[in-house]
N, C-alpha and C. Protein backbone atom coordinates (compact mmCIF):
# COMPACT_ATOMS: atom_id res chain seq x y z
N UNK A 1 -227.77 74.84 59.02
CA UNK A 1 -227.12 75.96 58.36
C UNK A 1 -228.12 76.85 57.66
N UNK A 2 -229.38 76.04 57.23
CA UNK A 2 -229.91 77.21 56.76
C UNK A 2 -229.60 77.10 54.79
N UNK A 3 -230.76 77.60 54.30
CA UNK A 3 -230.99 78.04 52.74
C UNK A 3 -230.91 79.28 52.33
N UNK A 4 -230.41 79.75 51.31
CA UNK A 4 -230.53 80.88 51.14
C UNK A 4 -230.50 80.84 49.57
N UNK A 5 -231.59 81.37 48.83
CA UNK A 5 -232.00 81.28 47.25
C UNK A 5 -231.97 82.52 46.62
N UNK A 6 -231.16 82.76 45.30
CA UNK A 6 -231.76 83.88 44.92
C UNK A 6 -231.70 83.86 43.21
N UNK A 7 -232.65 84.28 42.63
CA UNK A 7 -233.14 84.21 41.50
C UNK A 7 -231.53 85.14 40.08
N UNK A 8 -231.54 84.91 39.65
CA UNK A 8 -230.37 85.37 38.66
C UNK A 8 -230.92 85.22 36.95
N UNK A 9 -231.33 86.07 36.26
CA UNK A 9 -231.80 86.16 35.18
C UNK A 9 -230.06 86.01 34.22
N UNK A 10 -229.62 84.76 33.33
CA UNK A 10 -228.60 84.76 32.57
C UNK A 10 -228.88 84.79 31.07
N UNK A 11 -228.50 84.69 30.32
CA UNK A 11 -227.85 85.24 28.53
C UNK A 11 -229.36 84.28 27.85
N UNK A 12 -229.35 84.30 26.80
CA UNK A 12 -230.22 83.10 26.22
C UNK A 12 -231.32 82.26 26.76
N UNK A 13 -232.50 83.56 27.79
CA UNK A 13 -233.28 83.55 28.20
C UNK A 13 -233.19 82.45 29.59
N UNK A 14 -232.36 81.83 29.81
CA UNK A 14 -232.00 81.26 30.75
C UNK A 14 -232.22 81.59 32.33
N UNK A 15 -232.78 81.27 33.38
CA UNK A 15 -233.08 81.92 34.72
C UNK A 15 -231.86 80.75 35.58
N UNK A 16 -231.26 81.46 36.46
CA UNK A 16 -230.55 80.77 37.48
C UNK A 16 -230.91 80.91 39.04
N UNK A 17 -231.57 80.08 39.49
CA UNK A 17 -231.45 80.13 41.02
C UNK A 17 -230.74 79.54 41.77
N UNK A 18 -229.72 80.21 42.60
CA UNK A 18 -228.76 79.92 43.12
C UNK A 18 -229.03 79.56 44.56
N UNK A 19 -228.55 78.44 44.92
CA UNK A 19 -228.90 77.91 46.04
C UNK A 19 -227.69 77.69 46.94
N UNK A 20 -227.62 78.42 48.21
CA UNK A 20 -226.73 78.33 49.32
C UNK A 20 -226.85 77.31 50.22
N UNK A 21 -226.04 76.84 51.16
CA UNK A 21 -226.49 76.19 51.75
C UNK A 21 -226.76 74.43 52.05
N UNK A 22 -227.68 74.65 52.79
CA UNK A 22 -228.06 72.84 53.01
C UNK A 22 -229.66 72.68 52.56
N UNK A 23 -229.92 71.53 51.82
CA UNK A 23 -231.46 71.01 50.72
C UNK A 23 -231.21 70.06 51.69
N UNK A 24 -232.19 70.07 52.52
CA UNK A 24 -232.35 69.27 53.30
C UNK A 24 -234.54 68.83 53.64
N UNK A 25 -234.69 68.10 54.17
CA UNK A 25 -236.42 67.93 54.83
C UNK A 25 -236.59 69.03 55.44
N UNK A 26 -235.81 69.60 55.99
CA UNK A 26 -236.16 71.27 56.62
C UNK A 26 -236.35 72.46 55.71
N UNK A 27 -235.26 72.32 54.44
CA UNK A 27 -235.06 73.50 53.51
C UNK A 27 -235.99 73.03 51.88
N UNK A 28 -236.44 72.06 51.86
CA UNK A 28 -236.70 71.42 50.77
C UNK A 28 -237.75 72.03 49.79
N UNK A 29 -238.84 72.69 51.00
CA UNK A 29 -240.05 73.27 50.93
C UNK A 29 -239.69 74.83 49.63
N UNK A 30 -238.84 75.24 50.30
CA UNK A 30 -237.79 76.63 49.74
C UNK A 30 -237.45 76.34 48.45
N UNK A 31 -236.55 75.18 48.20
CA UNK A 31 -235.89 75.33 46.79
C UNK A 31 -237.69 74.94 45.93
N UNK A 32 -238.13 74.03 46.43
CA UNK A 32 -239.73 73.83 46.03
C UNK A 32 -240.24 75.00 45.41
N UNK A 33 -240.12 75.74 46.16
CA UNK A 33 -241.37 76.80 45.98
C UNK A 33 -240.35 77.68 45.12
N UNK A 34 -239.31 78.01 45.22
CA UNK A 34 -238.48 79.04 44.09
C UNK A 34 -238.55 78.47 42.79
N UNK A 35 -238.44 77.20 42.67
CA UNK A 35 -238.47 76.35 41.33
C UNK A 35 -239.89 76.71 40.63
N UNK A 36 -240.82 76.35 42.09
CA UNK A 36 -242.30 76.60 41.03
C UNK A 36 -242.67 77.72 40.39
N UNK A 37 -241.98 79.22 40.83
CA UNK A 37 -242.14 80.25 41.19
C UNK A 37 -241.77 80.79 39.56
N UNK A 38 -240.56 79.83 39.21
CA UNK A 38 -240.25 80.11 37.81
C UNK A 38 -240.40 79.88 37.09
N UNK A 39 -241.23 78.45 36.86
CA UNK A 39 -242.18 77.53 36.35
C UNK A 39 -243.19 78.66 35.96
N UNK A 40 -243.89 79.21 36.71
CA UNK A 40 -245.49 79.87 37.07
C UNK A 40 -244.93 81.20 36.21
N UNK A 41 -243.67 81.77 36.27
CA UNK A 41 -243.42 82.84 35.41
C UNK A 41 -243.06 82.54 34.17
N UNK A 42 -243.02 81.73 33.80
CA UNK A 42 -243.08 81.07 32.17
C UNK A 42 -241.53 81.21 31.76
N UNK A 43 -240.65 81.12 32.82
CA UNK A 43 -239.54 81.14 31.68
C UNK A 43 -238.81 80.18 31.41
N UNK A 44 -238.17 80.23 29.84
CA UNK A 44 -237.86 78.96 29.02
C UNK A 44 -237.13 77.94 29.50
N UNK A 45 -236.54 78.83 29.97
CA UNK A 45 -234.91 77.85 30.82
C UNK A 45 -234.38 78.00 32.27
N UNK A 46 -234.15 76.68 33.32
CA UNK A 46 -234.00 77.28 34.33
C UNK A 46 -232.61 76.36 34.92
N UNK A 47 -231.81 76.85 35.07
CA UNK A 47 -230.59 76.20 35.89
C UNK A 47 -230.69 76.42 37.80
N UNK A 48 -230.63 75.22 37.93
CA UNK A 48 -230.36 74.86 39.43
C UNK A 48 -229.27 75.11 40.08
N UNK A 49 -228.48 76.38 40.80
CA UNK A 49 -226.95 76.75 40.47
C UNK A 49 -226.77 75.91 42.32
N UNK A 50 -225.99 74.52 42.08
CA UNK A 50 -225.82 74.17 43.61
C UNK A 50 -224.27 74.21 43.50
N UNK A 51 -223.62 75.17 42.93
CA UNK A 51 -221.85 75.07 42.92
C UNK A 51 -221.61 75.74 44.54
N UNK A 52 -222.70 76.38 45.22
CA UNK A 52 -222.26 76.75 46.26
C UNK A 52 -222.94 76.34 47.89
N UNK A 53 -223.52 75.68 47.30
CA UNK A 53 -224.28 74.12 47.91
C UNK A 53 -223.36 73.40 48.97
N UNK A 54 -223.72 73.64 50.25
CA UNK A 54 -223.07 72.20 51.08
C UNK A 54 -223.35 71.21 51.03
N UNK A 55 -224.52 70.94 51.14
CA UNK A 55 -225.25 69.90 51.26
C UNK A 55 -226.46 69.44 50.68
N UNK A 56 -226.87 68.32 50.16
CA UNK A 56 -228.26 67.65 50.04
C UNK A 56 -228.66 66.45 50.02
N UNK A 57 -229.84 66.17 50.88
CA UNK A 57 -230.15 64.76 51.29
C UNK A 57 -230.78 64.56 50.21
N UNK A 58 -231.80 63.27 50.02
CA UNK A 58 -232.64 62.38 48.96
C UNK A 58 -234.19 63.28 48.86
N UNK A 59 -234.45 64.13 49.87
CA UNK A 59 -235.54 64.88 49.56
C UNK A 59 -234.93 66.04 48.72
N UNK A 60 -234.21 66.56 48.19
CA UNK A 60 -233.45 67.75 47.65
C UNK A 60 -233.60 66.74 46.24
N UNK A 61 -232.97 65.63 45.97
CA UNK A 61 -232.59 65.18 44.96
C UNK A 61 -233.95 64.62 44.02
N UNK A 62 -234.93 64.74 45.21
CA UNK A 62 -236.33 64.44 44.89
C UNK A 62 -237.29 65.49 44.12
N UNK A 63 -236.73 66.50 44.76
CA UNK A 63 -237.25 67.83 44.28
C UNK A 63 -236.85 68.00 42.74
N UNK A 64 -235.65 67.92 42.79
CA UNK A 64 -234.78 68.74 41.32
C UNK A 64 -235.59 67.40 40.39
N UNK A 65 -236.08 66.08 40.55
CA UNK A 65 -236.19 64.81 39.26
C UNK A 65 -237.63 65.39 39.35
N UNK A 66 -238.50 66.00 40.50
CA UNK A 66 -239.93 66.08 39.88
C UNK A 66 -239.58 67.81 39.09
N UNK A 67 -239.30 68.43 39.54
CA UNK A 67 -238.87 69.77 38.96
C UNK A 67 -238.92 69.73 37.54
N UNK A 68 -237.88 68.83 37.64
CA UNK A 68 -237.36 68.33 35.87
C UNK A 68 -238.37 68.14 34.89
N UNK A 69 -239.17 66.85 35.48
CA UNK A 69 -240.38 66.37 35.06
C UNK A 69 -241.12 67.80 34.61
N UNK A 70 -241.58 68.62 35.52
CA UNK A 70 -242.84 69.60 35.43
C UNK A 70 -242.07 70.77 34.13
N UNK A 71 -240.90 70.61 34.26
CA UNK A 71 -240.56 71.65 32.97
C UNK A 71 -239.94 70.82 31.77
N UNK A 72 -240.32 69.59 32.17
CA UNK A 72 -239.89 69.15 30.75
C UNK A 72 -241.50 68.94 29.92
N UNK A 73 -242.74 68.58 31.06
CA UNK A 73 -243.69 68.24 30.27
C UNK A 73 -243.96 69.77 30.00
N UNK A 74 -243.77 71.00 30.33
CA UNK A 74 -243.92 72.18 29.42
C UNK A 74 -243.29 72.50 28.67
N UNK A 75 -242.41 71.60 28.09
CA UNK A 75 -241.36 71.95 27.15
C UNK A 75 -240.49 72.89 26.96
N UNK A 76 -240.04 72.83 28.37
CA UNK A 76 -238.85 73.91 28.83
C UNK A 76 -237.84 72.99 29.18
N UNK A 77 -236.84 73.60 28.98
CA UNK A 77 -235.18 73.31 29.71
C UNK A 77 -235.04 73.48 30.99
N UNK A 78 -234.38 72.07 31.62
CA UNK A 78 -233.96 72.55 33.44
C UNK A 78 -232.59 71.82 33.41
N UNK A 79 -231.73 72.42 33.98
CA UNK A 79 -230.64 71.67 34.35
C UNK A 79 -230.18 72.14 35.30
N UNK A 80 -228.92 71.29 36.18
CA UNK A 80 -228.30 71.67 37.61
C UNK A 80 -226.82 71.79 37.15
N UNK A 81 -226.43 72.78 37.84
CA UNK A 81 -225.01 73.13 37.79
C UNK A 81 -224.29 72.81 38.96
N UNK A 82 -223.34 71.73 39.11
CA UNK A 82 -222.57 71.53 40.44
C UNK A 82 -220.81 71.12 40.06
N UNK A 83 -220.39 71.34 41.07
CA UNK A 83 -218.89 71.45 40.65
C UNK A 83 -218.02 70.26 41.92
N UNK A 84 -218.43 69.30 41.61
CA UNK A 84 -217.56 68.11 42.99
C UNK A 84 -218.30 68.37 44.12
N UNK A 85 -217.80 67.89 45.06
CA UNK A 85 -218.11 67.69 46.32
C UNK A 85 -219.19 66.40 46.79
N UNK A 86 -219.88 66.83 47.60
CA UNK A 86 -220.83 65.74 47.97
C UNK A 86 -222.09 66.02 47.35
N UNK A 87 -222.42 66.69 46.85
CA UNK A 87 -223.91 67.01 45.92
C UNK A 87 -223.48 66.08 44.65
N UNK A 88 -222.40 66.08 43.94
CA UNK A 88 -221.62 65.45 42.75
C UNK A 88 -222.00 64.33 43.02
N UNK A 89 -221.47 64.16 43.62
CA UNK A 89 -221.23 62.31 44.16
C UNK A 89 -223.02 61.71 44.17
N UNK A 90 -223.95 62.53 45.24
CA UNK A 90 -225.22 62.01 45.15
C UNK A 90 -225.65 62.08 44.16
N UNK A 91 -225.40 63.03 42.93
CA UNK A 91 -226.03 63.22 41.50
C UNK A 91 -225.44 62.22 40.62
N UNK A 92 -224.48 61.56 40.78
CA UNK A 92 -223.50 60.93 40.41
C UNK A 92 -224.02 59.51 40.29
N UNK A 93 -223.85 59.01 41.86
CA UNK A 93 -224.43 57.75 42.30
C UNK A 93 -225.99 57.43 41.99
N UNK A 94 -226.50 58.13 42.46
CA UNK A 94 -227.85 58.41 41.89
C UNK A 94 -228.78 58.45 40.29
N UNK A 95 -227.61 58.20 39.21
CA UNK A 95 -228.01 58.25 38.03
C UNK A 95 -228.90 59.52 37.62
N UNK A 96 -228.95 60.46 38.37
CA UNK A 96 -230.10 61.66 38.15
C UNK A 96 -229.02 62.42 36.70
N UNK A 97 -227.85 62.47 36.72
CA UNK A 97 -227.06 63.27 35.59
C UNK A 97 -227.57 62.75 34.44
N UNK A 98 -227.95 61.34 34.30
CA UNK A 98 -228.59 60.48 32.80
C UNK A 98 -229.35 60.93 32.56
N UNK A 99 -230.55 61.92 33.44
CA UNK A 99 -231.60 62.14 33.20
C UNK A 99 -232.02 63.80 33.46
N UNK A 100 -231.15 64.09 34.08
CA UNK A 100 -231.26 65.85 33.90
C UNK A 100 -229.79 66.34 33.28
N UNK A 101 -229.79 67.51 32.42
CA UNK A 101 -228.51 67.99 32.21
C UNK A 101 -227.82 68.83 33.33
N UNK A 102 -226.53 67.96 33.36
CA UNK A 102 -225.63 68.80 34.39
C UNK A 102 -224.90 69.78 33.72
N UNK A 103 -224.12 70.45 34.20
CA UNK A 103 -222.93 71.99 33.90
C UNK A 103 -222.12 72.04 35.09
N UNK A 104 -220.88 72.08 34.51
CA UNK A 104 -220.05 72.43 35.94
C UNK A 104 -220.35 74.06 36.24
N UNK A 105 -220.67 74.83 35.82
CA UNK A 105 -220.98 76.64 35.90
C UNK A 105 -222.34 76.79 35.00
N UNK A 106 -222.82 77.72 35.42
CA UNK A 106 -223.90 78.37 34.24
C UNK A 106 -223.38 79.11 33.14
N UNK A 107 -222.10 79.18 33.29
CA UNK A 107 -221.84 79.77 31.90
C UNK A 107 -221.26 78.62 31.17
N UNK A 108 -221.60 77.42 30.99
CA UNK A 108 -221.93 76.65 29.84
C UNK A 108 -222.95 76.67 29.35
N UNK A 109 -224.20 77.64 29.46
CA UNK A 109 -225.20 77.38 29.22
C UNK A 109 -226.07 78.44 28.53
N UNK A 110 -224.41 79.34 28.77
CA UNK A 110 -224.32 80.98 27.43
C UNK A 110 -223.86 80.56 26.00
């Protein structure tokens, strides 16, 4: 199906990149490089918006826990926004919610 990312500046310095699509070993490289991209632009806060997300395998879920890592040791905020489905469930099962902050929308995060 294909990725499709796009950057969204929200309220309380907050950045949202919204991710379409399937995070997959094919697309993984993509959400990678948009994450670092915002990292490298210094801003404070960054939400992971997968509410419109089909899909993601264990390399996707790999990405968002080192992600986390790299903006938490700069002492920035990262969290993922997802709303049910099968991304839920892997974030779910996966214990990754204990350790990154989830949001069902980014506007919990105004």
């Amino acid at each position: 199906m294909g990725l499709t990312i796009n950057n969204k500046e929200l309220a309380n310095g907050w950045v949202s990149i919204v991710v379409e699509g399937e995070v997959d070993l094919a697309t993984v490289d993509d959400l990678q490089a948009a994450i670092d991209a915002v990292l490298a632009e210094s801003a404070d806060h960054l939400v992971v918006d997968l509410t419109t997300s089909s899909f993601m395998d264990s390399t996707g879920l790999k990405a968002l826990v080192m992600s986390h890592r790299k903006f938490h040791d700069a002492g920035r905020s990262f969290a993922i926004a997802i709303d049910g489905g099968p991304i839920s469930r892997l974030i779910d099962l996966s214990g990754v919610d204990k350790m990154i902050r989830t949001v069902h929308s980014v506007d919990e995060l105004n």
